[in-house]
C-alpha atoms as a PDB file:
ATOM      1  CA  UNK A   1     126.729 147.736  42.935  1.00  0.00           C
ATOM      2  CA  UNK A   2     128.387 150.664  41.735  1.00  0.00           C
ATOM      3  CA  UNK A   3     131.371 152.730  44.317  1.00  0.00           C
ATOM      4  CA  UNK A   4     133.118 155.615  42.968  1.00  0.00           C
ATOM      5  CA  UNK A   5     136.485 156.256  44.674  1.00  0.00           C
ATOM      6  CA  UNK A   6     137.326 160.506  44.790  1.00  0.00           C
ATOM      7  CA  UNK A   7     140.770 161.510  45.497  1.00  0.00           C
ATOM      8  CA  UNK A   8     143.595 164.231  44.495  1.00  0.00           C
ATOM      9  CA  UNK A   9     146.711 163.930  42.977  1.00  0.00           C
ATOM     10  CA  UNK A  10     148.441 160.864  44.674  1.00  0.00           C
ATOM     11  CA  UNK A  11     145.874 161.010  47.400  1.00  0.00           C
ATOM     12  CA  UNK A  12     146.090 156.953  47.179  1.00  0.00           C
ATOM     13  CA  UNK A  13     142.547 156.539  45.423  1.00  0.00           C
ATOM     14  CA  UNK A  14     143.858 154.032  43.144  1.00  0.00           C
ATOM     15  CA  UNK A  15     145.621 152.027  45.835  1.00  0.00           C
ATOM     16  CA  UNK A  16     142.878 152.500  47.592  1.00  0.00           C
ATOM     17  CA  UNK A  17     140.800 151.268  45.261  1.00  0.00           C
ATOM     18  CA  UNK A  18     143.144 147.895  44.137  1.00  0.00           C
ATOM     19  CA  UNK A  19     143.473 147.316  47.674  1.00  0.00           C
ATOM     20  CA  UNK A  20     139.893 146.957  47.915  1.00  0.00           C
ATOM     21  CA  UNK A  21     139.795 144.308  45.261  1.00  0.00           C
ATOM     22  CA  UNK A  22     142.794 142.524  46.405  1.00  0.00           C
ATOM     23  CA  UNK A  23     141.010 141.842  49.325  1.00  0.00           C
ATOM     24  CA  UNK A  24     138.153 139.979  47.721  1.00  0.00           C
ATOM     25  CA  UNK A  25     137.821 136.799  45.734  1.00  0.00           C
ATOM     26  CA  UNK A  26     136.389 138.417  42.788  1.00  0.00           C
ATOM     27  CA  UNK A  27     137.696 138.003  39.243  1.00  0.00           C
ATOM     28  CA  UNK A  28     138.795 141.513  38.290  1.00  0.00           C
ATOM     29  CA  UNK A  29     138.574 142.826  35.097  1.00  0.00           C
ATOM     30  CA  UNK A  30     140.768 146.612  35.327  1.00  0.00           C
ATOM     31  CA  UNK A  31     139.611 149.097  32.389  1.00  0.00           C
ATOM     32  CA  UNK A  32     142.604 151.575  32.161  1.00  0.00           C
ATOM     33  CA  UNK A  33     141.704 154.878  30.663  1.00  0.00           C
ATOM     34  CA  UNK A  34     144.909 156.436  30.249  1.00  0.00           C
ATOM     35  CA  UNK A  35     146.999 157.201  26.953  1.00  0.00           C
ATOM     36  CA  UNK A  36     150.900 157.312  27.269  1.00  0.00           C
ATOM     37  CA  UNK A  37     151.400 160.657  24.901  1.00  0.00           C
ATOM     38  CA  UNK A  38     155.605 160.985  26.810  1.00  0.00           C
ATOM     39  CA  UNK A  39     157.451 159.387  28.648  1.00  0.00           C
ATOM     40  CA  UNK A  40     156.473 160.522  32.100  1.00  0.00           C
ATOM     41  CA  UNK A  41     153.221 158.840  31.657  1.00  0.00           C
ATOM     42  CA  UNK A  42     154.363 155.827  30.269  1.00  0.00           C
ATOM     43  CA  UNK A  43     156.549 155.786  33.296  1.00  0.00           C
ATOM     44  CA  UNK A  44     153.166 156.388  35.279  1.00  0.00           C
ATOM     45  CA  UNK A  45     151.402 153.904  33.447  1.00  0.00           C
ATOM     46  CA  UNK A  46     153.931 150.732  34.100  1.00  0.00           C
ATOM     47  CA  UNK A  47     154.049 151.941  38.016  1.00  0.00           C
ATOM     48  CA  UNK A  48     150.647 151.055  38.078  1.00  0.00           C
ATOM     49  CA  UNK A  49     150.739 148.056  35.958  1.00  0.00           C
ATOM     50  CA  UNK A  50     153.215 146.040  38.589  1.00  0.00           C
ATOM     51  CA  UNK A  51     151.197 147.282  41.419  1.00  0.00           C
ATOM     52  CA  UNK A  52     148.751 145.234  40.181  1.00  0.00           C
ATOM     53  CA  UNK A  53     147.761 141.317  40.583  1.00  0.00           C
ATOM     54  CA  UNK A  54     149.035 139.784  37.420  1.00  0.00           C
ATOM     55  CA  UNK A  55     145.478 137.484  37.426  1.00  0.00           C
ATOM     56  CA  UNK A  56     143.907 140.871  36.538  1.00  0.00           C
ATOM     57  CA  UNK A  57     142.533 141.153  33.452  1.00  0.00           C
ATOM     58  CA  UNK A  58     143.467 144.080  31.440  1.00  0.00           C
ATOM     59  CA  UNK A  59     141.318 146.380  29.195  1.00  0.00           C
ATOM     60  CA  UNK A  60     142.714 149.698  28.053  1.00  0.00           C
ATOM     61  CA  UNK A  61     139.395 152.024  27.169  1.00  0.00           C
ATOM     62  CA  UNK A  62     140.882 155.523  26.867  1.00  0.00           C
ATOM     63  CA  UNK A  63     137.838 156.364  24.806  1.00  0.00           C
ATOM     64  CA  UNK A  64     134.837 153.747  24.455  1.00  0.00           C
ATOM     65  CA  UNK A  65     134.353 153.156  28.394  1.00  0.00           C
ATOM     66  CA  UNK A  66     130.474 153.280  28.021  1.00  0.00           C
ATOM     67  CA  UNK A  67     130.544 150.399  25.575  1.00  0.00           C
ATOM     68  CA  UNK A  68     133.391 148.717  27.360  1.00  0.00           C
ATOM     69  CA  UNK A  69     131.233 148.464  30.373  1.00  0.00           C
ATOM     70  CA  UNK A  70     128.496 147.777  28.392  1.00  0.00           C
ATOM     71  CA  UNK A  71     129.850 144.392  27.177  1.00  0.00           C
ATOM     72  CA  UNK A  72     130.764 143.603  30.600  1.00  0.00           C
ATOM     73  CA  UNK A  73     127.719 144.295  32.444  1.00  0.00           C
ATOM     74  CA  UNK A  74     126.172 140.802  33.013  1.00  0.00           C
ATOM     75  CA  UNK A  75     129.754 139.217  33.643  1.00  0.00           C
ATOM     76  CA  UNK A  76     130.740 137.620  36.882  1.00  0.00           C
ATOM     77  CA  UNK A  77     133.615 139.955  37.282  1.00  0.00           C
ATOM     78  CA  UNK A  78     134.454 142.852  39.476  1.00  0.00           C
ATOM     79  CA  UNK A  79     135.296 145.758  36.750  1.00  0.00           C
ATOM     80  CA  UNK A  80     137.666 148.242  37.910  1.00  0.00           C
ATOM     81  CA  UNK A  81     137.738 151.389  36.289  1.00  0.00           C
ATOM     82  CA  UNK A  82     140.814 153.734  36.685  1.00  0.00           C
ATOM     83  CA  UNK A  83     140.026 156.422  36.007  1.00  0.00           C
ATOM     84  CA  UNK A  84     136.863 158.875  34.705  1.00  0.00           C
ATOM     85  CA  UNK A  85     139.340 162.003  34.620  1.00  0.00           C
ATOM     86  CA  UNK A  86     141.550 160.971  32.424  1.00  0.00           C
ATOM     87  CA  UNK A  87     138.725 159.365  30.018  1.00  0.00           C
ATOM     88  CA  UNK A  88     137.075 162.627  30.577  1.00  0.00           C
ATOM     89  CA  UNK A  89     140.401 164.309  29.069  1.00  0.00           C
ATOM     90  CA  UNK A  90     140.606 161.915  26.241  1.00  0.00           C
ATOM     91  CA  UNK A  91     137.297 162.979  25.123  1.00  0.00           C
ATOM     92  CA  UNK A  92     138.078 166.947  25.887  1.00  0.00           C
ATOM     93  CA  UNK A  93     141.109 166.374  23.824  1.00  0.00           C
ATOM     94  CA  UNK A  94     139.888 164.410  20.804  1.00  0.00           C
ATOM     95  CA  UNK A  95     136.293 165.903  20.491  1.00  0.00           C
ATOM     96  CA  UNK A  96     134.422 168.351  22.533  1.00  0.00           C
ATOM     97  CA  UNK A  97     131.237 168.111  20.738  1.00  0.00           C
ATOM     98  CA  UNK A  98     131.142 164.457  21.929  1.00  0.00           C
ATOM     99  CA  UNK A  99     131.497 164.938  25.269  1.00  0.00           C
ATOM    100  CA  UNK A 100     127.816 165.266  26.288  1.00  0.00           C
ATOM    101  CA  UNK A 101     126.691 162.290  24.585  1.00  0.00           C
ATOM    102  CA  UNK A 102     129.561 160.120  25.883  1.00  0.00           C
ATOM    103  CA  UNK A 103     128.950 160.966  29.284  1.00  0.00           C
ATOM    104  CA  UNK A 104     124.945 160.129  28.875  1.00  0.00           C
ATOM    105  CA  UNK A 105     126.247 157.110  27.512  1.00  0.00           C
ATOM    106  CA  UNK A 106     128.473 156.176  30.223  1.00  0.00           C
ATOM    107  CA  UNK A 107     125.639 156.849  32.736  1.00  0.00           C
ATOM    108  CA  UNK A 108     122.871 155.065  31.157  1.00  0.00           C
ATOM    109  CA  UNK A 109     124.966 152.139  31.207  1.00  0.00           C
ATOM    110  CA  UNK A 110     125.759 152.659  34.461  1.00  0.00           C
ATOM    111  CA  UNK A 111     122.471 152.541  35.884  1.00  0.00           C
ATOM    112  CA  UNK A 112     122.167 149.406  34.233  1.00  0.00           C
ATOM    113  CA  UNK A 113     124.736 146.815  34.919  1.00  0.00           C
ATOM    114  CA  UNK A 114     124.481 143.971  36.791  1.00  0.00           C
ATOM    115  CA  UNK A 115     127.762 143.424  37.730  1.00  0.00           C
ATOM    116  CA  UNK A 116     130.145 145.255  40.426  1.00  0.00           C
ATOM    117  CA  UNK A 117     131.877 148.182  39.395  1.00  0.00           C
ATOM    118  CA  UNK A 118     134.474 150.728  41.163  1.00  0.00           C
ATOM    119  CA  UNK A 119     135.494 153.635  39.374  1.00  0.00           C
ATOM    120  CA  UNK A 120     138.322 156.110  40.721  1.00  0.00           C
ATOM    121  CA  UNK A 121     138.111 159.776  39.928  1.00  0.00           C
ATOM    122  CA  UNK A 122     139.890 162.821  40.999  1.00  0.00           C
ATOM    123  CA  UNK A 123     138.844 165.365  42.697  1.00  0.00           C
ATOM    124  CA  UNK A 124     139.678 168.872  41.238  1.00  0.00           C
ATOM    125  CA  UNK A 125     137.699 171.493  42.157  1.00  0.00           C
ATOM    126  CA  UNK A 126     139.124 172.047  45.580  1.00  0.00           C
ATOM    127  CA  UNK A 127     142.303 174.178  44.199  1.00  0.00           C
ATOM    128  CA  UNK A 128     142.466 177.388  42.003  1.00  0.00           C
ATOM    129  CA  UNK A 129     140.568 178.608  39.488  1.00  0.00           C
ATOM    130  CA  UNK A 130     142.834 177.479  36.471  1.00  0.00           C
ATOM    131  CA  UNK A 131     144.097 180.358  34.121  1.00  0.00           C
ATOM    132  CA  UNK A 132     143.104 178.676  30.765  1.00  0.00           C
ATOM    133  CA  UNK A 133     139.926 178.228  29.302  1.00  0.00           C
ATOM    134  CA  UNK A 134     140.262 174.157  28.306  1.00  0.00           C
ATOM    135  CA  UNK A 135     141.514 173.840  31.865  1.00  0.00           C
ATOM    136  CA  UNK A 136     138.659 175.367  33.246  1.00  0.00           C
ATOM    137  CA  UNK A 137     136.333 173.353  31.351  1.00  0.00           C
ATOM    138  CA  UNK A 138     138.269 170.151  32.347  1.00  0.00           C
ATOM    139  CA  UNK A 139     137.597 171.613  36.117  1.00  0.00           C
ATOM    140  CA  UNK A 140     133.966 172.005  35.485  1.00  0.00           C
ATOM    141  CA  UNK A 141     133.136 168.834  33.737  1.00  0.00           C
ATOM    142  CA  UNK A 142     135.158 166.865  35.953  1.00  0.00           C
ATOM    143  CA  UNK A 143     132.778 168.172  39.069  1.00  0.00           C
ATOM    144  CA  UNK A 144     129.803 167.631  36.963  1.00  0.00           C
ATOM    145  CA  UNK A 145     130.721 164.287  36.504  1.00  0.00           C
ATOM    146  CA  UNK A 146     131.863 163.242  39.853  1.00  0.00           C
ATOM    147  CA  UNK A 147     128.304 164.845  40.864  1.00  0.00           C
ATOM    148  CA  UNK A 148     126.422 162.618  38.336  1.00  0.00           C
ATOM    149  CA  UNK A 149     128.123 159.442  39.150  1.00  0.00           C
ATOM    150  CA  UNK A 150     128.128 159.834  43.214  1.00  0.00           C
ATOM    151  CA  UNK A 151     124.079 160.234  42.572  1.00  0.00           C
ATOM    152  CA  UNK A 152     123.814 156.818  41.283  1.00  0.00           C
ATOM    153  CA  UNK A 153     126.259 154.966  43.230  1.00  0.00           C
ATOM    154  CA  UNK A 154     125.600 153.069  46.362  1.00  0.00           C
ATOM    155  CA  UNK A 155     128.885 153.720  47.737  1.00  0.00           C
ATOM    156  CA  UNK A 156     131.186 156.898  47.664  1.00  0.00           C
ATOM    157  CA  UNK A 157     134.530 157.342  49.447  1.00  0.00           C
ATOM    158  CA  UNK A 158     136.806 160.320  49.008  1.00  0.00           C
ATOM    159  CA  UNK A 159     140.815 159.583  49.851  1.00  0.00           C
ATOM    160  CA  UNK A 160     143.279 161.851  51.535  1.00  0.00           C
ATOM    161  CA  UNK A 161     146.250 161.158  52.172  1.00  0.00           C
ATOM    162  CA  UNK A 162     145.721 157.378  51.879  1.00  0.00           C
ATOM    163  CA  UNK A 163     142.299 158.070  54.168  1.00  0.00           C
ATOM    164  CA  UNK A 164     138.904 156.675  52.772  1.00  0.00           C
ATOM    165  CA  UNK A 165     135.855 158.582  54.105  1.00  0.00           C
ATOM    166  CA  UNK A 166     133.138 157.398  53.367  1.00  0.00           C
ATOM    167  CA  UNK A 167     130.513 160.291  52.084  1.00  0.00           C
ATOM    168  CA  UNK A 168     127.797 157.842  50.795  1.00  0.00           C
ATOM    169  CA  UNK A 169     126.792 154.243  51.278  1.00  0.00           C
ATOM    170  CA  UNK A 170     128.119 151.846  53.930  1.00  0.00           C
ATOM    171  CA  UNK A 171     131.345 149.514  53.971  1.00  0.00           C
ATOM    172  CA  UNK A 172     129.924 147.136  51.224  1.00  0.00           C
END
């Protein structure tokens, strides 16, 4: 089963989407995407590390997330996957030329696994069109993406302010 969680900005998708887990009996296995570049985000980074169940297991992905998943796929684990914006950056940042063929990646494997998988996104094309020209491609593949993804999951929920609504699926 794959659920994608949409949100904003510190709409709660990612508490959301813990709380979710913390709930079941599942072995978790969260697959971090983000890179700490200042200080501000390795501030942001250790918020969400003690929010979390120390039982967790921990894989930090910022790049590789196709293959990541892809060696987790038949596991008996729930794989948490937080989040495909800020993967999506990675790759904007360190290659554009990849991008494409990364995201093809991620999907194929995707449609594939046999285990359960929640991935949190944000949601960014509800705000202004943004002045600069990698921003607006950020904005554009990040909608693309979501788009792709909410096709083949079997559950989506968008979060506001700490709200799930369901758009797709039932309460699985």
């Amino acid at each position: 089963m794959i659920e994608l969680v949409l949100g904003g900005a510190r709409s709660g998708k990612s508490a959301y989407a813990e709380s979710l887990l913390k709930r079941s009996d599942s072995n978790v296995v969260y697959i971090a995407t983000a890179q700490a570049f200042d200080q501000e985000m390795s501030e942001r980074i250790l918020h969400h590390q003690l929010q979390r169940p120390a039982e967790w297991q921990l894989i930090e992905s910022p790049l590789v997330l196709a293959e990541t998943l892809d060696s987790l796929s038949n596991s008996e684990h729930y794989l948490l996957v937080d989040c495909l914006t800020l993967w999506l950056s990675n790759h904007l940042l360190a290659d554009e030329s990849s991008l494409a063929a990364e995201i093809d990646r991620l999907l194929a494997v995707l449609a594939r696994v046999s285990c359960r998988v929640l991935l949190v996104s944000n949601e960014v094309g509800m705000g202004i069109v943004p002045e600069n020209r990698l921003a607006r491609r950020f904005r554009d593949e990040a909608g693309w993406l979501n788009q792709r993804v909410a096709q083949i999951a079997d559950k989506v929920t968008l979060v506001t302010a700490g709200m799930p609504l369901v758009l797709k699926g039932q309460n699985l």
